[in-house]
PDB file of N, CA and C in Angstrom:
ATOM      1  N   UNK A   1      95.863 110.817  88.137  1.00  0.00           N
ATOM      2  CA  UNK A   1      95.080 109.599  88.065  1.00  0.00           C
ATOM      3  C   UNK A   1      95.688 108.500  88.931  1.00  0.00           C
ATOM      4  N   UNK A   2      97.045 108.182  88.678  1.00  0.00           N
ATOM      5  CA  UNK A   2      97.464 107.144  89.623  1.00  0.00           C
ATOM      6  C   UNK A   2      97.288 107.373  91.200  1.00  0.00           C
ATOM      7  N   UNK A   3      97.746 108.677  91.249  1.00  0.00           N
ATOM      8  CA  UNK A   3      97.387 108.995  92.938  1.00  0.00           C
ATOM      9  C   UNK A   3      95.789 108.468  93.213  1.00  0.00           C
ATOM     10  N   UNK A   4      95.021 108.933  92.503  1.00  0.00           N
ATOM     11  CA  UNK A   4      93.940 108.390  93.156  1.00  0.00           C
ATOM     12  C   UNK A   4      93.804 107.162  93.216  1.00  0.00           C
ATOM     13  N   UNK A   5      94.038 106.263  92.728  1.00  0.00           N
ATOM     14  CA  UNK A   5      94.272 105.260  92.826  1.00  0.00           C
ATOM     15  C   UNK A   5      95.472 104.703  93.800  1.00  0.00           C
ATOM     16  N   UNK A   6      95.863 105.129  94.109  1.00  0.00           N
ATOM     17  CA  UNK A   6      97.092 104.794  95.351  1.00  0.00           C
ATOM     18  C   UNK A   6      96.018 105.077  96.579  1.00  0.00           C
ATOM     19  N   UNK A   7      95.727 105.938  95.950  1.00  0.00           N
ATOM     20  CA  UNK A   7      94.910 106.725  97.866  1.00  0.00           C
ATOM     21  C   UNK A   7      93.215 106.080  97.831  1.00  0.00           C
ATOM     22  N   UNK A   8      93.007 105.000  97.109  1.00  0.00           N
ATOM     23  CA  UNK A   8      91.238 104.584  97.323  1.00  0.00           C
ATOM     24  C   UNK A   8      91.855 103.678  98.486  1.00  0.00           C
ATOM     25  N   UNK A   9      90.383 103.695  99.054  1.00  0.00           N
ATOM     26  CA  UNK A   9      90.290 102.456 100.243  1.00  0.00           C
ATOM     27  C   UNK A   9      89.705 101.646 100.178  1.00  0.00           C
ATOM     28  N   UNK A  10      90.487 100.694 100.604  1.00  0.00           N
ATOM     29  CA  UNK A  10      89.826  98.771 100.207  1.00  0.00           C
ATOM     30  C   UNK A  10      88.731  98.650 101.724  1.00  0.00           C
ATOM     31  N   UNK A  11      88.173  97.285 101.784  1.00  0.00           N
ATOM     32  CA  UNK A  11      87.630  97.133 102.768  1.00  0.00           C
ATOM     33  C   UNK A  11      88.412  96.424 103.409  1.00  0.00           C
ATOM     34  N   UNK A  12      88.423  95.918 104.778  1.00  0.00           N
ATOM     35  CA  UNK A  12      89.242  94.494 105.366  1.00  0.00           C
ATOM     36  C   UNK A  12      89.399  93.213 104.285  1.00  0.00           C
ATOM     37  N   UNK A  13      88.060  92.869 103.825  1.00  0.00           N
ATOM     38  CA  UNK A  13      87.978  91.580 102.805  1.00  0.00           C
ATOM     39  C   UNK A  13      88.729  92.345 101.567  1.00  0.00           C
ATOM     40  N   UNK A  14      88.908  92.925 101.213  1.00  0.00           N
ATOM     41  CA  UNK A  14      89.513  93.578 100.047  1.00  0.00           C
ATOM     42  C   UNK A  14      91.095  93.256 100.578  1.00  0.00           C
ATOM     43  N   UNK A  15      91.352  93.932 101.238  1.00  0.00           N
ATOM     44  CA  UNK A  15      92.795  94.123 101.896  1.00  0.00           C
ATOM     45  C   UNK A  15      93.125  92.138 102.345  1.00  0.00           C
ATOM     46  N   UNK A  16      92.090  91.369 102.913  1.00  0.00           N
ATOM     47  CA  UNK A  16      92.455  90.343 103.348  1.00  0.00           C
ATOM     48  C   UNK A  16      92.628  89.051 101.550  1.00  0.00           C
ATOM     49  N   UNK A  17      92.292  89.421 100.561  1.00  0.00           N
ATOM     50  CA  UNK A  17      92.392  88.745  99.779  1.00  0.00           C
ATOM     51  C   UNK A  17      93.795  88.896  99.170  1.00  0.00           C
ATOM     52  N   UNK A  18      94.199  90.102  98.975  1.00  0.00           N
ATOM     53  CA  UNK A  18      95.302  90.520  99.003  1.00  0.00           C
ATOM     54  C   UNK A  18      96.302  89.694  99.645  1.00  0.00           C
ATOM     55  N   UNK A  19      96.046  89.783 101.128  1.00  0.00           N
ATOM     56  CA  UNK A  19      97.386  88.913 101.506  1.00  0.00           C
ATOM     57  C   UNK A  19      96.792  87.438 101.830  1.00  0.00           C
ATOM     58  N   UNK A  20      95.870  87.231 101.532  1.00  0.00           N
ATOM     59  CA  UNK A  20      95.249  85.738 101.168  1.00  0.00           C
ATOM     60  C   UNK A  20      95.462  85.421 102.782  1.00  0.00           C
ATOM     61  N   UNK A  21      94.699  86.000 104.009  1.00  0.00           N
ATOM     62  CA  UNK A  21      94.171  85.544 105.048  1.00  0.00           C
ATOM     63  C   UNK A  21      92.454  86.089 105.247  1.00  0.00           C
ATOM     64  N   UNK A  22      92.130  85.476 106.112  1.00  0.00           N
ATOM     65  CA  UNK A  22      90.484  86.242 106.853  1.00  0.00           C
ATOM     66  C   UNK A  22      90.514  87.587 106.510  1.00  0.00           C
ATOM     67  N   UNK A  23      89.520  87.708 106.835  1.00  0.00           N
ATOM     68  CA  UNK A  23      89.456  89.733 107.336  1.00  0.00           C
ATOM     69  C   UNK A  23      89.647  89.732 108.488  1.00  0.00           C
ATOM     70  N   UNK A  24      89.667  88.570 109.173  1.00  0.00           N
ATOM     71  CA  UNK A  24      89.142  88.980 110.923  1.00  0.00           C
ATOM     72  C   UNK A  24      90.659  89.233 111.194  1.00  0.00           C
ATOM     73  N   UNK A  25      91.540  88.813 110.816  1.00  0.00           N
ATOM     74  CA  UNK A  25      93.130  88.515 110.693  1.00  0.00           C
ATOM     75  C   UNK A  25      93.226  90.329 109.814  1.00  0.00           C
ATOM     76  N   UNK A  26      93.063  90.836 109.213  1.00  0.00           N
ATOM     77  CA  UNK A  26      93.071  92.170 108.779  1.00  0.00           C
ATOM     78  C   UNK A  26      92.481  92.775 110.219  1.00  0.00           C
ATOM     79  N   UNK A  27      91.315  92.800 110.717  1.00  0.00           N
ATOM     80  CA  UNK A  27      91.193  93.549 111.026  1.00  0.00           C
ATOM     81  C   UNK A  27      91.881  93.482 112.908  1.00  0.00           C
ATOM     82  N   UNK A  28      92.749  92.412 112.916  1.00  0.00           N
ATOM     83  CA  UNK A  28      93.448  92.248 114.420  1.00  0.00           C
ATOM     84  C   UNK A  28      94.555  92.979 113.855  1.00  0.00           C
ATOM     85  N   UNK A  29      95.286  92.963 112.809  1.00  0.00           N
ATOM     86  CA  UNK A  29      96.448  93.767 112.383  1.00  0.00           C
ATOM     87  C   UNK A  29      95.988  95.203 112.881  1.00  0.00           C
ATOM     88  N   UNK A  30      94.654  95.602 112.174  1.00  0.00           N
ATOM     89  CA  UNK A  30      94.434  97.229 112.817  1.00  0.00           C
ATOM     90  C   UNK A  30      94.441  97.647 113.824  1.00  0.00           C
ATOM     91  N   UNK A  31      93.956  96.217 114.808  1.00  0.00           N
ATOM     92  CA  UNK A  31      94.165  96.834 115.834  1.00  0.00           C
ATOM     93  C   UNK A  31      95.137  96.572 117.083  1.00  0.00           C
ATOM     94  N   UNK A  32      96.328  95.445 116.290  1.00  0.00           N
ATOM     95  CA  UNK A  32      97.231  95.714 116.919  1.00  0.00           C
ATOM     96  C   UNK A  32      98.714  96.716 116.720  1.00  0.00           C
ATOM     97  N   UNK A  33      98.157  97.982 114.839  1.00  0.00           N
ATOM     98  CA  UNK A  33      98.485  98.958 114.777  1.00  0.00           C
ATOM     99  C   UNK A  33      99.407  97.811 113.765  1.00  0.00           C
ATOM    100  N   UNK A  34      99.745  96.786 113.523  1.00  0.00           N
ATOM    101  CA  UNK A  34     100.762  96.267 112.601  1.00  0.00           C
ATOM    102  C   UNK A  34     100.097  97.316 110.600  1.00  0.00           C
ATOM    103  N   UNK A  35      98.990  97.833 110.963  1.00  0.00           N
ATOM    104  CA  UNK A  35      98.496  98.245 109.544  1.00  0.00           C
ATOM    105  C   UNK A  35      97.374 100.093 109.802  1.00  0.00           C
ATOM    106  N   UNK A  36      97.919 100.364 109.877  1.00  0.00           N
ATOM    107  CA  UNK A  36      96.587 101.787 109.588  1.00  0.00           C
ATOM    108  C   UNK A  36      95.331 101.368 109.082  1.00  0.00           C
ATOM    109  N   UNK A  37      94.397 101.994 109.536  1.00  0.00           N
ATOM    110  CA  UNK A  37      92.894 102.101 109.752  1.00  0.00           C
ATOM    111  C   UNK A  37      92.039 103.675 109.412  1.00  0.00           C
ATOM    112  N   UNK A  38      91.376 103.320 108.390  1.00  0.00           N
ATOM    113  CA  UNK A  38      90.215 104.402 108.651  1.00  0.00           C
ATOM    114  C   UNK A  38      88.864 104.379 109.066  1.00  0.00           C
ATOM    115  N   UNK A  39      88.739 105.275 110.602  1.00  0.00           N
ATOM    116  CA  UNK A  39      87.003 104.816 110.297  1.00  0.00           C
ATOM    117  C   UNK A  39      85.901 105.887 109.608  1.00  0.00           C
ATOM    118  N   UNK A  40      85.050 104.898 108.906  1.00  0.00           N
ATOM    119  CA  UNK A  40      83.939 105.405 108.192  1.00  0.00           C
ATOM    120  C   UNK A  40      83.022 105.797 109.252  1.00  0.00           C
ATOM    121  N   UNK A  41      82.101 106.769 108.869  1.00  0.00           N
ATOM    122  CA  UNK A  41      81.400 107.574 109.689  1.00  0.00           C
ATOM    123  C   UNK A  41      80.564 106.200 110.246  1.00  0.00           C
ATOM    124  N   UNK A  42      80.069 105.160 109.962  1.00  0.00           N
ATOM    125  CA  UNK A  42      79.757 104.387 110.614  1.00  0.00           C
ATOM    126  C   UNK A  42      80.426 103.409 111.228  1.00  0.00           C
ATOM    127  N   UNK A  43      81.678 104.093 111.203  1.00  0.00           N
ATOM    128  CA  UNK A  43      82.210 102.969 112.130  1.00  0.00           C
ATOM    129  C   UNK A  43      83.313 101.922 111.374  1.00  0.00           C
ATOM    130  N   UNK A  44      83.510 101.530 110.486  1.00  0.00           N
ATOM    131  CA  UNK A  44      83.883 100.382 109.660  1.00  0.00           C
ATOM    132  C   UNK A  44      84.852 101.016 109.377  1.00  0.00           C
ATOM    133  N   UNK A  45      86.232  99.868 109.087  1.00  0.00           N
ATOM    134  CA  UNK A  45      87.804 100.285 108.707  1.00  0.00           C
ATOM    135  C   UNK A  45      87.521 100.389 107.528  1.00  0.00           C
ATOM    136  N   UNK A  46      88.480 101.260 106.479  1.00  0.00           N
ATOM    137  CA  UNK A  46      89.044 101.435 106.089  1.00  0.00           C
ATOM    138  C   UNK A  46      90.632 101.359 105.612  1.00  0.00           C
ATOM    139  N   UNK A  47      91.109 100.611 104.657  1.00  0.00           N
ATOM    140  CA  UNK A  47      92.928 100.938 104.134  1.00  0.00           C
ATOM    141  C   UNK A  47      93.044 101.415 103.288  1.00  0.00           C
ATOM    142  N   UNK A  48      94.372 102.447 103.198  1.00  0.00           N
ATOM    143  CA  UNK A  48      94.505 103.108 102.100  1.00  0.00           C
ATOM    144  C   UNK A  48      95.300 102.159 101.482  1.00  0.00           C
ATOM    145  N   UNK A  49      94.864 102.476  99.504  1.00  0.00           N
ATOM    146  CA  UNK A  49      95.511 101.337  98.802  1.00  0.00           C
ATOM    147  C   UNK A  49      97.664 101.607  99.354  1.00  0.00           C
ATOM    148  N   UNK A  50      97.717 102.723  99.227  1.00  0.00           N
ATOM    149  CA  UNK A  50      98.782 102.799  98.839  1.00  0.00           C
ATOM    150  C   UNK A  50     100.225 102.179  99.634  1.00  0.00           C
ATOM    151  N   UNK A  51      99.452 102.158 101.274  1.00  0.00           N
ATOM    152  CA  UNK A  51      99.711 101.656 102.552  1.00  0.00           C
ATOM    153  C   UNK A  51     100.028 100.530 102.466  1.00  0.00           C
ATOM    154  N   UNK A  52      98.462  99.413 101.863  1.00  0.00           N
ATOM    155  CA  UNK A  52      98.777  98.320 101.897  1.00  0.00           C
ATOM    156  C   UNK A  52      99.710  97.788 101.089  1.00  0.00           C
ATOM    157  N   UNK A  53     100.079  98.118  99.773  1.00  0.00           N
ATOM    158  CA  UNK A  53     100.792  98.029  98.606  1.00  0.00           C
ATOM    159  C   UNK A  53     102.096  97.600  99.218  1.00  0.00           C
ATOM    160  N   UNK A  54     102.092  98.776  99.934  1.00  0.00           N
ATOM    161  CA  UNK A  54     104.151  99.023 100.645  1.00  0.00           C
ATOM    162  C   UNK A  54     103.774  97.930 101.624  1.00  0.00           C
ATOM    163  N   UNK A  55     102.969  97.837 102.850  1.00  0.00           N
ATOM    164  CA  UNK A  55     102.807  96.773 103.427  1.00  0.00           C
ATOM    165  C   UNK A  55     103.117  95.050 102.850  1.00  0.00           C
ATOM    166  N   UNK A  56     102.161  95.046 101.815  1.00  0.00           N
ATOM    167  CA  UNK A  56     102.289  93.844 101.135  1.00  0.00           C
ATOM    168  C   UNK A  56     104.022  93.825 100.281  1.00  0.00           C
ATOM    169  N   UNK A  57     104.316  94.545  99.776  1.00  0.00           N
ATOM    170  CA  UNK A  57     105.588  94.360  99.124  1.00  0.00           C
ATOM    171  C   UNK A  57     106.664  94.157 100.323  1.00  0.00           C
ATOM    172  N   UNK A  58     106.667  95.059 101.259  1.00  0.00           N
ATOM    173  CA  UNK A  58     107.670  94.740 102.633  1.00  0.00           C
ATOM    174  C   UNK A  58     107.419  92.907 103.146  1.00  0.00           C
ATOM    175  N   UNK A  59     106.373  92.632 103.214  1.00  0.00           N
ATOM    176  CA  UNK A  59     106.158  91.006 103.578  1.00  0.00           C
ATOM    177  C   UNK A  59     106.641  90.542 102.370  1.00  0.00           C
ATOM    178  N   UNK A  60     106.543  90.887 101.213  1.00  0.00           N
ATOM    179  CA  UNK A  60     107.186  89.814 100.005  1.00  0.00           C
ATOM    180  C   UNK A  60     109.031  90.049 100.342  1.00  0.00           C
ATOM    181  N   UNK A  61     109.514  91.239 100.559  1.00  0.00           N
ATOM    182  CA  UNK A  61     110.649  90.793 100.534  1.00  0.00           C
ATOM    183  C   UNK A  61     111.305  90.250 101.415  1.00  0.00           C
ATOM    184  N   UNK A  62     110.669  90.134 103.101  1.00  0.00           N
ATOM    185  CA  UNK A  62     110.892  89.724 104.439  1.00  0.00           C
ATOM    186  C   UNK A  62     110.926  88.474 104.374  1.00  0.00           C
ATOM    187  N   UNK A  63     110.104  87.690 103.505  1.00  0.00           N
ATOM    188  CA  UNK A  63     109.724  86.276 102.786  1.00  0.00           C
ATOM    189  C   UNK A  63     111.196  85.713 102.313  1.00  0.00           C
ATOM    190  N   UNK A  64     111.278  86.184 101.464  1.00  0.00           N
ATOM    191  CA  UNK A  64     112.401  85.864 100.195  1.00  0.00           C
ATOM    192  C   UNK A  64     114.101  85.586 101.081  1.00  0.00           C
ATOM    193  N   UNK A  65     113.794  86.590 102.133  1.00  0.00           N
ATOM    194  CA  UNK A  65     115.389  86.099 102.647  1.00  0.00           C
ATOM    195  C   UNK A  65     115.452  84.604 103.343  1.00  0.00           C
TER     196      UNK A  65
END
């Protein structure tokens, strides 16, 4: 159960509330590779939760020093 939940995918606005910027700011991270991307058969990113998690926790502790 938790795995699946590690492994769902947010949208950009999902992922951008998270670190409390835009999406448009999510989605320049994808594509300057600072974050992994999935595309949906139409086209649209994708993040895996579990990615961003470690992502977001690595910026909290990069913060703190």
């Amino acid at each position: 159960m938790a795995t699946q939940l590690a492994d769902a995918l947010l949208t950009p606005a999902e992922v951008a509330s998270l670190f409390r910027v835009n999406p448009k700011t999510v989605t320049r991270w994808a594509r300057a590779g600072k974050i992994s991307a999935i595309r949906t058969l139409g086209g649209h990113r994708r993040f895996r939760a579990s990615e961003i998690k470690r992502a977001l926790d690595q910026m909290e502790r990069e913060a703190s020093y």
